[in-house]
C-alpha atoms as a PDB file:
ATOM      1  CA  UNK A   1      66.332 -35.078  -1.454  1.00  0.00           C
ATOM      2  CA  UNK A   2      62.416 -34.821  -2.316  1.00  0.00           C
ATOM      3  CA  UNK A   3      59.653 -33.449   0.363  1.00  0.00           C
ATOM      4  CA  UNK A   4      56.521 -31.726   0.960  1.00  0.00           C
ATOM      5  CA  UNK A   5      56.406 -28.524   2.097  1.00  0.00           C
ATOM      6  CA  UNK A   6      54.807 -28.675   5.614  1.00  0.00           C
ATOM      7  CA  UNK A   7      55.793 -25.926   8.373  1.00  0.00           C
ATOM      8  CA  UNK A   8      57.692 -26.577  10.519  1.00  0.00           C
ATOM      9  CA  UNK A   9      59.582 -29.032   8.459  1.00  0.00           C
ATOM     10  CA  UNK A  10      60.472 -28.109   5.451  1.00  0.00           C
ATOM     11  CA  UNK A  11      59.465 -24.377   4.189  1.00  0.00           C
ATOM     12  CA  UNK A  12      60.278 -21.347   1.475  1.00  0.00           C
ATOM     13  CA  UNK A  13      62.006 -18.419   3.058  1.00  0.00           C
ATOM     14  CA  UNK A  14      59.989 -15.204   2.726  1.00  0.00           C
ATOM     15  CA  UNK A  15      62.889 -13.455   0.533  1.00  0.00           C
ATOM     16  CA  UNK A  16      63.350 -17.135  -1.397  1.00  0.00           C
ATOM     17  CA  UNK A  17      62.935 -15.652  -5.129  1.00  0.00           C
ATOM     18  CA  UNK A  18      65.808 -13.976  -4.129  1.00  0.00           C
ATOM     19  CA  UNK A  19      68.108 -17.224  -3.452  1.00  0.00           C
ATOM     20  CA  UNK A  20      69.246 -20.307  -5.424  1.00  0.00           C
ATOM     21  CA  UNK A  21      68.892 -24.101  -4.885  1.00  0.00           C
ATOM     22  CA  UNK A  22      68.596 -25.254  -1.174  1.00  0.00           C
ATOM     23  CA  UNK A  23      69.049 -21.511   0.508  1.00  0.00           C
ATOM     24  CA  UNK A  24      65.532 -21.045  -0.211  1.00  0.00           C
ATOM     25  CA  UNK A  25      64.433 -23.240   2.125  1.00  0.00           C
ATOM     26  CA  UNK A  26      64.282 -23.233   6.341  1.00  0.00           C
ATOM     27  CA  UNK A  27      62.843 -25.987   8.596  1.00  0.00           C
ATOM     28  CA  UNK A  28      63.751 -28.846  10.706  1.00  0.00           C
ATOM     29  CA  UNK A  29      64.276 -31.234   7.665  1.00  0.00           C
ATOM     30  CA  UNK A  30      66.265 -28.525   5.907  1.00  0.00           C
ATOM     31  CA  UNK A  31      68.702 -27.782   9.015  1.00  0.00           C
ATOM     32  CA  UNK A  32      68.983 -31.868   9.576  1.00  0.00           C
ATOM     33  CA  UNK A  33      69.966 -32.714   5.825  1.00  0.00           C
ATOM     34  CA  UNK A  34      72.442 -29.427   5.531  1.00  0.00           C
ATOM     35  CA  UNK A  35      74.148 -30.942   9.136  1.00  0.00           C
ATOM     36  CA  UNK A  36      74.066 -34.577   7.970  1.00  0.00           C
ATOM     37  CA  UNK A  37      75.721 -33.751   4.757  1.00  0.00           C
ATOM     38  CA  UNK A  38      77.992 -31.681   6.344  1.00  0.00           C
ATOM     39  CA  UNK A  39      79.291 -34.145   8.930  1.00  0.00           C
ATOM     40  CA  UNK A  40      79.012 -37.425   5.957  1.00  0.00           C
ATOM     41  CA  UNK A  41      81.027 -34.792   3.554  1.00  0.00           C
ATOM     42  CA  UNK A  42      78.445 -34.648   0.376  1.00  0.00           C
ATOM     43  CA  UNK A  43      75.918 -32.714  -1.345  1.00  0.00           C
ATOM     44  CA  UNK A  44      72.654 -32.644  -1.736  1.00  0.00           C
ATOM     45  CA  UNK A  45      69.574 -30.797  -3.963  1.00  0.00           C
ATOM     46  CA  UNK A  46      66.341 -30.423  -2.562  1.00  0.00           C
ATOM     47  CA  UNK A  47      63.207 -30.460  -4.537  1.00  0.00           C
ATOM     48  CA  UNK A  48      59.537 -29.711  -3.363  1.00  0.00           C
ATOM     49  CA  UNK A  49      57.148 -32.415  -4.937  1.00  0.00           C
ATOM     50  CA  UNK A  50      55.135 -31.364  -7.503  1.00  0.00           C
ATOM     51  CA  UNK A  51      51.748 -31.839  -6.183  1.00  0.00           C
ATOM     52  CA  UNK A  52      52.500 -31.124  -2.204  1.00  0.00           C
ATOM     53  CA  UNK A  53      51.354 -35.109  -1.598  1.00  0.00           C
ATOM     54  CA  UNK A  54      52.987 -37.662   0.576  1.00  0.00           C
ATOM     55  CA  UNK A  55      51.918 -40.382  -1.763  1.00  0.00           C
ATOM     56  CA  UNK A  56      49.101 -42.510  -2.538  1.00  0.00           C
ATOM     57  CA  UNK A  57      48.104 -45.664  -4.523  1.00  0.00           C
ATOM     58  CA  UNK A  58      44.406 -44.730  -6.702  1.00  0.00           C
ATOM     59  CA  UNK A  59      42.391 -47.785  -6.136  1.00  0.00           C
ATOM     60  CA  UNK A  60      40.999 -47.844  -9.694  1.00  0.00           C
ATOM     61  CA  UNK A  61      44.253 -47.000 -11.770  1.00  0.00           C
ATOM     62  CA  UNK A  62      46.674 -48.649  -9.652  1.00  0.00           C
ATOM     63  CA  UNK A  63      49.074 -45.308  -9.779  1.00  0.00           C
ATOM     64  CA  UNK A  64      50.699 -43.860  -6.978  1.00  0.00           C
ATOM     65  CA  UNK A  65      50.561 -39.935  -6.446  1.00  0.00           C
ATOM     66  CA  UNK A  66      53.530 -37.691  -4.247  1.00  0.00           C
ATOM     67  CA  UNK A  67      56.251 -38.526  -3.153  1.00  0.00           C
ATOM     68  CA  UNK A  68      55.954 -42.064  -3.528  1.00  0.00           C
ATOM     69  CA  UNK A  69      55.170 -41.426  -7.369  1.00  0.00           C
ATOM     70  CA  UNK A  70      58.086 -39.301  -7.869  1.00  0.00           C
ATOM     71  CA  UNK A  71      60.414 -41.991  -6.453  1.00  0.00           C
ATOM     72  CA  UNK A  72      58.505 -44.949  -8.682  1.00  0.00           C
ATOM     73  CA  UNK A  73      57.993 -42.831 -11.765  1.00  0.00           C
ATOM     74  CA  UNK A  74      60.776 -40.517 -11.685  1.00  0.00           C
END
């Protein structure tokens, strides 16, 4: 699952260099996907976006930026 950090959605717990994978993260999006999974039975990784963008297409090079870009590009 890829996001942007944005309070109060998706955020790092205070003591989160101290955790692993998803437990260093809190937020509405965090507590929806850990329930969803939980109820659909399967798991889940979630990653923070490189570049803290929702996604963009640049006019001039024609290349999209975010989240979009991570799910295009890889």
């Amino acid at each position: 699952v890829l996001s942007v950090q944005e309070s109060p959605y998706v955020m790092m717990k205070k003591n989160h260099e101290m955790l692993e994978g998803n437990d260093r993260y809190e937020g509405y999006c965090v507590d929806l996907a850990t329930e969803i999974a939980k109820h659909c039975g399967f798991k889940y990784k979630l990653t923070i976006v490189g570049d803290g963008k929702y996604g963009a297409r640049d006019a001039d090079t024609k290349i999209w930026n975010g989240m979009v870009g991570e799910l295009v590009y890889g």
